[in-house]
N, C-alpha and C. Protein backbone atom coordinates (compact mmCIF):
# COMPACT_ATOMS: atom_id res chain seq x y z
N UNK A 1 -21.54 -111.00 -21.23
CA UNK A 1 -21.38 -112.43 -21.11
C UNK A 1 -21.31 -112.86 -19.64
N UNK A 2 -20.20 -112.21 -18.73
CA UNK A 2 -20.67 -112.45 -17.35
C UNK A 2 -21.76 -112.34 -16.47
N UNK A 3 -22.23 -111.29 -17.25
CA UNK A 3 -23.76 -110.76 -16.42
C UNK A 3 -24.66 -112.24 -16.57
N UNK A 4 -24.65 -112.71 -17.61
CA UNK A 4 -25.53 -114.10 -18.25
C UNK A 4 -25.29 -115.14 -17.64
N UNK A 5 -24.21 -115.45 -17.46
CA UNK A 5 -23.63 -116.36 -16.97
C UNK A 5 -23.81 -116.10 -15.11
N UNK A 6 -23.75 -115.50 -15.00
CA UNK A 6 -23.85 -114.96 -12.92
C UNK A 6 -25.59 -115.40 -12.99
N UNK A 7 -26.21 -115.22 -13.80
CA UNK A 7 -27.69 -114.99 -14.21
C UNK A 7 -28.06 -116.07 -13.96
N UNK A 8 -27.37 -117.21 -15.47
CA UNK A 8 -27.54 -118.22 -15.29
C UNK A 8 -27.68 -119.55 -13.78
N UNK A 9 -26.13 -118.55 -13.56
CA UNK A 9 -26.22 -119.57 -12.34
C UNK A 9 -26.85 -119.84 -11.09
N UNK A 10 -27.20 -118.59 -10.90
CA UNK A 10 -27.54 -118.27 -9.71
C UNK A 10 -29.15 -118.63 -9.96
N UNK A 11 -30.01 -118.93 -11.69
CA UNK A 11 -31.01 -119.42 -11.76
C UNK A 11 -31.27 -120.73 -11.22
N UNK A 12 -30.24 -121.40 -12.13
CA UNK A 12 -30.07 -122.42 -11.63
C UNK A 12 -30.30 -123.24 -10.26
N UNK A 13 -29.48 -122.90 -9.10
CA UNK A 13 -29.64 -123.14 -7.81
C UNK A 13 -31.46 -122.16 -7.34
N UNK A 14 -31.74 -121.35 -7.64
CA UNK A 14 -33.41 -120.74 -7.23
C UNK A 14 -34.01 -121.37 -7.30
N UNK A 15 -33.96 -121.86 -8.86
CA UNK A 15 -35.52 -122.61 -9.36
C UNK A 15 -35.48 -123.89 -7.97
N UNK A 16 -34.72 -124.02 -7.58
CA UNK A 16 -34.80 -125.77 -6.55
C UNK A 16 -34.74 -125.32 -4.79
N UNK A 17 -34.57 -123.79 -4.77
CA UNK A 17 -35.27 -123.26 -3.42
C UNK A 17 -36.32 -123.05 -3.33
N UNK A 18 -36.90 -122.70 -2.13
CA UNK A 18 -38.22 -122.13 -1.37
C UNK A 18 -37.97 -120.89 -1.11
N UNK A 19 -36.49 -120.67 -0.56
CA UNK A 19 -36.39 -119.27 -0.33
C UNK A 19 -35.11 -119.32 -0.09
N UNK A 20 -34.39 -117.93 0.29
CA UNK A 20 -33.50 -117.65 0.93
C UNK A 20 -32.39 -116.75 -0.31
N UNK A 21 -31.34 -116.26 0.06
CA UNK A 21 -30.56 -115.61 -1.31
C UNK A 21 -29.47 -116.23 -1.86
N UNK A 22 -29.23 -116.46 -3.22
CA UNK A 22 -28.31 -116.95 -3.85
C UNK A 22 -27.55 -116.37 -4.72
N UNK A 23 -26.15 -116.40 -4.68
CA UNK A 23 -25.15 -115.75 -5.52
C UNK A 23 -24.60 -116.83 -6.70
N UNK A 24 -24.84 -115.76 -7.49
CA UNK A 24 -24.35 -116.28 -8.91
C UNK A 24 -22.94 -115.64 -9.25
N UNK A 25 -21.92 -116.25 -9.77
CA UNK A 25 -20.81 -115.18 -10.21
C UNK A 25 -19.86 -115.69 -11.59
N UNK A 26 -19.27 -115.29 -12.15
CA UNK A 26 -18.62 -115.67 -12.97
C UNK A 26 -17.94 -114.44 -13.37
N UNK A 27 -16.73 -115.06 -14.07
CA UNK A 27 -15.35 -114.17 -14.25
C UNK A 27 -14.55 -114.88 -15.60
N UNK A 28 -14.41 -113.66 -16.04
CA UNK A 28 -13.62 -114.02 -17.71
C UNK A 28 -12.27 -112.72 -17.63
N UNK A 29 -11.02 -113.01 -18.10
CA UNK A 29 -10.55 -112.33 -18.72
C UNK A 29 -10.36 -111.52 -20.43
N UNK A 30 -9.68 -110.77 -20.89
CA UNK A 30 -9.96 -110.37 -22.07
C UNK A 30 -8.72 -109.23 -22.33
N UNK A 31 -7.93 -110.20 -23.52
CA UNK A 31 -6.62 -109.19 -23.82
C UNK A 31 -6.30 -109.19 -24.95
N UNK A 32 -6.19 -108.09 -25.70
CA UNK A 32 -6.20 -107.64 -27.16
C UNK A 32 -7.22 -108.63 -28.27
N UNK A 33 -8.62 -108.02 -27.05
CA UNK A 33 -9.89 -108.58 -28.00
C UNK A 33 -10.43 -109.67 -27.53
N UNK A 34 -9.28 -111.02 -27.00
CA UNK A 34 -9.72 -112.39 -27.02
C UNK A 34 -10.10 -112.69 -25.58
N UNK A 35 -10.93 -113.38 -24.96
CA UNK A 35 -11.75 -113.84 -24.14
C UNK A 35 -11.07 -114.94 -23.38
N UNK A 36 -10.97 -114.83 -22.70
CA UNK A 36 -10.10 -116.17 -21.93
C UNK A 36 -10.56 -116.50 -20.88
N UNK A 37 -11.49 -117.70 -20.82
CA UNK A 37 -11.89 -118.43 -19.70
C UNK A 37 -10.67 -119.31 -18.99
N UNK A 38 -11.36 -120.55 -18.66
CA UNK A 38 -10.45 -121.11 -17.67
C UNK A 38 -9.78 -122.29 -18.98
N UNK A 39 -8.69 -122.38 -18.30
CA UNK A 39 -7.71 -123.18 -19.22
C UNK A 39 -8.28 -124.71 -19.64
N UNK A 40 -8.00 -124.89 -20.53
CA UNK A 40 -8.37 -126.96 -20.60
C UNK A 40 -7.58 -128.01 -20.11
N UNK A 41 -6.36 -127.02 -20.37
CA UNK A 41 -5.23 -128.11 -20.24
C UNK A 41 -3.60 -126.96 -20.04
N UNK A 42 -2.65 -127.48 -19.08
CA UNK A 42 -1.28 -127.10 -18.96
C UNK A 42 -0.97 -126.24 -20.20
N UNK A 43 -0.99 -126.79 -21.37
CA UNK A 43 -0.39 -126.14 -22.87
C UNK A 43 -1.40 -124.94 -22.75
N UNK A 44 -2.93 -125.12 -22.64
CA UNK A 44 -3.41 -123.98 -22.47
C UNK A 44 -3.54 -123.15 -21.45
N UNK A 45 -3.03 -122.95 -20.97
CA UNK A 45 -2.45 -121.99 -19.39
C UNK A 45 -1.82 -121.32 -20.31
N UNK A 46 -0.31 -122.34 -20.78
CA UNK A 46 0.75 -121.52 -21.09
C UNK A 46 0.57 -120.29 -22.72
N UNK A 47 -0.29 -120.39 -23.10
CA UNK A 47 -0.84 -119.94 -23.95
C UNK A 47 -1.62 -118.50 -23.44
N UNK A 48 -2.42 -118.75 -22.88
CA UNK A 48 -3.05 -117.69 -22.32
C UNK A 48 -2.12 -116.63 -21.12
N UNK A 49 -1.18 -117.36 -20.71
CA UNK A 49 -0.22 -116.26 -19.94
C UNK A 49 0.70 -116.16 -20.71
N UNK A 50 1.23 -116.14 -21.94
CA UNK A 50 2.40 -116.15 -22.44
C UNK A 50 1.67 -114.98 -23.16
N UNK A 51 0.47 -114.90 -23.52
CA UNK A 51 -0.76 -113.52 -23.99
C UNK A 51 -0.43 -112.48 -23.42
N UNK A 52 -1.00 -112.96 -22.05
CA UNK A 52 -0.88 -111.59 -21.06
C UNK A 52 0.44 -111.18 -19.97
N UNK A 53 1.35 -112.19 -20.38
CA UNK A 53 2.52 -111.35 -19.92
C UNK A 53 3.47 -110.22 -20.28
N UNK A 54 3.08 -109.01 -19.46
CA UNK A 54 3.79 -107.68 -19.62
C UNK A 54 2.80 -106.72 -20.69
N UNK A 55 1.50 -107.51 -20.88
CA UNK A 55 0.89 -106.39 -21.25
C UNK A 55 -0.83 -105.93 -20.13
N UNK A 56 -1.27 -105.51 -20.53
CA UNK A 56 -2.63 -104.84 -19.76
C UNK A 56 -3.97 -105.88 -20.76
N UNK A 57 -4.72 -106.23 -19.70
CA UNK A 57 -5.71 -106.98 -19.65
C UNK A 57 -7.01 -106.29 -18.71
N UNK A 58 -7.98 -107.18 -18.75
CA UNK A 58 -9.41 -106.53 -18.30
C UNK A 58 -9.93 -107.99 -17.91
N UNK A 59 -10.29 -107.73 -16.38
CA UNK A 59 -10.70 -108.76 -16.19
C UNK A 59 -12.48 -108.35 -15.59
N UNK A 60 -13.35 -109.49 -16.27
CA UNK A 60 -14.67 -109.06 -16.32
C UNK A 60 -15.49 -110.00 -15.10
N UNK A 61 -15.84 -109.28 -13.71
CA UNK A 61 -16.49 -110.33 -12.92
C UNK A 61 -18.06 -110.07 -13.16
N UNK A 62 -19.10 -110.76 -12.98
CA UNK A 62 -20.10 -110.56 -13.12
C UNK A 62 -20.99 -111.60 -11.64
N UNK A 63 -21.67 -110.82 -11.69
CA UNK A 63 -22.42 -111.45 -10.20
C UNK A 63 -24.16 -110.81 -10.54
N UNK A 64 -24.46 -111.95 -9.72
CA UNK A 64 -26.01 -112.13 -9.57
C UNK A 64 -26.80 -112.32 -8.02
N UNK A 65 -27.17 -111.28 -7.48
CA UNK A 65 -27.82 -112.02 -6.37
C UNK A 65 -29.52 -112.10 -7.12
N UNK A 66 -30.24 -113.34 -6.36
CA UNK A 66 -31.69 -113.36 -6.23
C UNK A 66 -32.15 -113.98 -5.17
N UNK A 67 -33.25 -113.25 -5.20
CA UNK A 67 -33.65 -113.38 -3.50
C UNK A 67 -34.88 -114.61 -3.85
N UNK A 68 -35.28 -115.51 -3.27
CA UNK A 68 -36.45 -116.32 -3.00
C UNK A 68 -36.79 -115.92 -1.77
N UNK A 69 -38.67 -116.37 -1.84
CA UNK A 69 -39.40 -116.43 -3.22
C UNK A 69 -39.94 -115.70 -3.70
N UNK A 70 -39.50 -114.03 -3.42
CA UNK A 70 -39.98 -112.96 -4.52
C UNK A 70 -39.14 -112.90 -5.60
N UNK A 71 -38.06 -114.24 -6.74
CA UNK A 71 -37.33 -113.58 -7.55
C UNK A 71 -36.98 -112.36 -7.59
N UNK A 72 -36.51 -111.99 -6.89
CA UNK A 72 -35.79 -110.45 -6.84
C UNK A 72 -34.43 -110.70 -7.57
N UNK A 73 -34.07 -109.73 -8.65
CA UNK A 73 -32.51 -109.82 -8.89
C UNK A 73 -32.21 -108.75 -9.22
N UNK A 74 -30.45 -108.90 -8.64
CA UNK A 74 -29.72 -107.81 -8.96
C UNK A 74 -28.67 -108.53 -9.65
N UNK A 75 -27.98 -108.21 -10.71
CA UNK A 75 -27.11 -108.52 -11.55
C UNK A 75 -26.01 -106.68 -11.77
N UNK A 76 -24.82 -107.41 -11.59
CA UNK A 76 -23.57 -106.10 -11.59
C UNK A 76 -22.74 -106.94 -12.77
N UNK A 77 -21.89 -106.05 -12.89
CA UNK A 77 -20.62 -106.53 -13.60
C UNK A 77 -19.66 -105.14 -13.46
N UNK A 78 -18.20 -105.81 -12.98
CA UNK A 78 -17.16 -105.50 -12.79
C UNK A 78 -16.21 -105.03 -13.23
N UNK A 79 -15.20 -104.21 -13.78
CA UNK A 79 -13.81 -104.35 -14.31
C UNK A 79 -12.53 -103.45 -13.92
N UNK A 80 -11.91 -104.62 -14.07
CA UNK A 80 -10.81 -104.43 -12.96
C UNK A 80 -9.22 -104.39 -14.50
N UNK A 81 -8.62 -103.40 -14.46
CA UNK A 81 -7.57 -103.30 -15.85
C UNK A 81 -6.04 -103.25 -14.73
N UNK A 82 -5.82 -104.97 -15.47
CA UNK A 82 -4.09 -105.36 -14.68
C UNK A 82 -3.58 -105.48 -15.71
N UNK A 83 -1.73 -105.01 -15.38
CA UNK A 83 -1.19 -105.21 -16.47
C UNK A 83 -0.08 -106.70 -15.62
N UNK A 84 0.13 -107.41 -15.81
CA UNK A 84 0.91 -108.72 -15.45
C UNK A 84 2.68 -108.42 -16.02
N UNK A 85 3.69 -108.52 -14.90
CA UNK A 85 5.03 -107.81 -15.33
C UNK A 85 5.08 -109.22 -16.55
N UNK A 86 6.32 -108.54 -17.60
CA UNK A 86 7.04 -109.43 -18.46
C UNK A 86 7.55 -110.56 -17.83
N UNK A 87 7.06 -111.90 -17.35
CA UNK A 87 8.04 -112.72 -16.33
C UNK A 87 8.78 -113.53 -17.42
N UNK A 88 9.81 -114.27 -17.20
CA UNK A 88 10.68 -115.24 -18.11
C UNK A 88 9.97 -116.41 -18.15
N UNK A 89 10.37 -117.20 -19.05
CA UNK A 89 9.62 -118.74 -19.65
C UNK A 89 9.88 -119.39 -18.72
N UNK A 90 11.13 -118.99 -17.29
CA UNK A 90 11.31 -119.86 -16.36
C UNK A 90 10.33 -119.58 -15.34
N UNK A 91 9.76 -118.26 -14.82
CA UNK A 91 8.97 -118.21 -14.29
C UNK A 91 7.59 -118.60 -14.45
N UNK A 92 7.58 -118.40 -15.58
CA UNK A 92 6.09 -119.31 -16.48
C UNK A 92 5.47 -120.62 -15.78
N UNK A 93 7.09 -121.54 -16.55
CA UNK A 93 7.08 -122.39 -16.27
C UNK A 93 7.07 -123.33 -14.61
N UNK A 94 7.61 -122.17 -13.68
CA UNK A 94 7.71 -122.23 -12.26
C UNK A 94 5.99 -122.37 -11.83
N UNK A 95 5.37 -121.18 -12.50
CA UNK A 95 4.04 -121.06 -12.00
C UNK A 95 3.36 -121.73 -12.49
N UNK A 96 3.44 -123.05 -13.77
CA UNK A 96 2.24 -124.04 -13.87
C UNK A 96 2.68 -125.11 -13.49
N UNK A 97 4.23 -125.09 -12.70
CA UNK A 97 4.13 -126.37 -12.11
C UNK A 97 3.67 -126.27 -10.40
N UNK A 98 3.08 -125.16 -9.76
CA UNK A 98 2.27 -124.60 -8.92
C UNK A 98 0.72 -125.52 -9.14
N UNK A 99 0.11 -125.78 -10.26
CA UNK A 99 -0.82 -126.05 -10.56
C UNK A 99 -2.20 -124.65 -9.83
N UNK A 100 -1.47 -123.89 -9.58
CA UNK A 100 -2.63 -122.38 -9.68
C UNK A 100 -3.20 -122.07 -10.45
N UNK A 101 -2.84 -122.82 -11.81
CA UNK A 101 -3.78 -121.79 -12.96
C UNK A 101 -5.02 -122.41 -13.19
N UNK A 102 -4.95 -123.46 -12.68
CA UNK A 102 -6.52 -124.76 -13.06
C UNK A 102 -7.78 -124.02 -12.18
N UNK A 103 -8.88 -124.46 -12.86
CA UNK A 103 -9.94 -123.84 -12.71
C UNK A 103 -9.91 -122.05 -13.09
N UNK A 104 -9.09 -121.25 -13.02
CA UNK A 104 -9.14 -119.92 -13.69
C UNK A 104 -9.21 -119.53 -14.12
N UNK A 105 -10.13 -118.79 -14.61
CA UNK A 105 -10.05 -117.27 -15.57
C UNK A 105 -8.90 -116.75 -16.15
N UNK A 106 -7.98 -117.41 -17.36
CA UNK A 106 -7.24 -116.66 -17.81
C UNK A 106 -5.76 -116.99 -17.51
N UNK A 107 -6.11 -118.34 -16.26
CA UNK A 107 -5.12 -118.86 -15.78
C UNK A 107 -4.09 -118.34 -15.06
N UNK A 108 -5.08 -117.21 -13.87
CA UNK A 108 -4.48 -116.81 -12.66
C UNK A 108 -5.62 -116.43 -11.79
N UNK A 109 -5.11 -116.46 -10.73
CA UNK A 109 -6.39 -115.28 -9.54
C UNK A 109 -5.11 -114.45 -9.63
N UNK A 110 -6.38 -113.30 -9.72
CA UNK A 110 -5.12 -111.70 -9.58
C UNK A 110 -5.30 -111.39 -8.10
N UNK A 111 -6.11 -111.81 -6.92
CA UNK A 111 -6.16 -111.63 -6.13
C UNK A 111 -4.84 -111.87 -4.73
């Protein structure tokens, strides 16, 4: 799914060059099965980290370079296995009033 998506994107921006190289990337998490993109909303943050707190997760990056204008591509994909400590509902709650989890994968950068 990331590979497609890095694919996608990085099509996207080509088709409207002449040349030069463009990176595609995209990143999903995934914990006991379920897929977790980026949150919609606060309630869904807290949902998706209340998932992965204190257990082990897999987080999936996927990237695309292509080169113009020989379409050249290379497409990778990543995985990286974090486990996130047990934090309390107060810390939870500490970290989405941070507003860090918006736009994320899973509703953190592990970085």
């Amino acid at each position: 799914m990331v590979a497609r998506l890095a694919y996608q994107k990085a099509e996207d921006v080509a088709k409207r060059l002449d040349q030069g190289l463009v990176i595609g990337c995209d990143t999903v998490v995934e914990c006991l099965g379920q897929i977790l993109g980026k949150p919609k909303n606060r309630e869904h943050a807290r949902e998706m980290l209340g998932l992965l707190r204190g257990r082990e997760h897999r987080v999936y990056s996927g990237l695309c370079l292509w080169m113009r204008p020989e379409d050249t591509t290379h497409v990778q994909v990543e995985v990286t296995k974090l486990v996130m400590d047990p934090i309390s509902d107060a810390e939870l709650e500490n970290y989405l009033n941070t507003d860090q989890w918006e736009g994320k994968a899973g509703s953190f950068g592990y970085q």
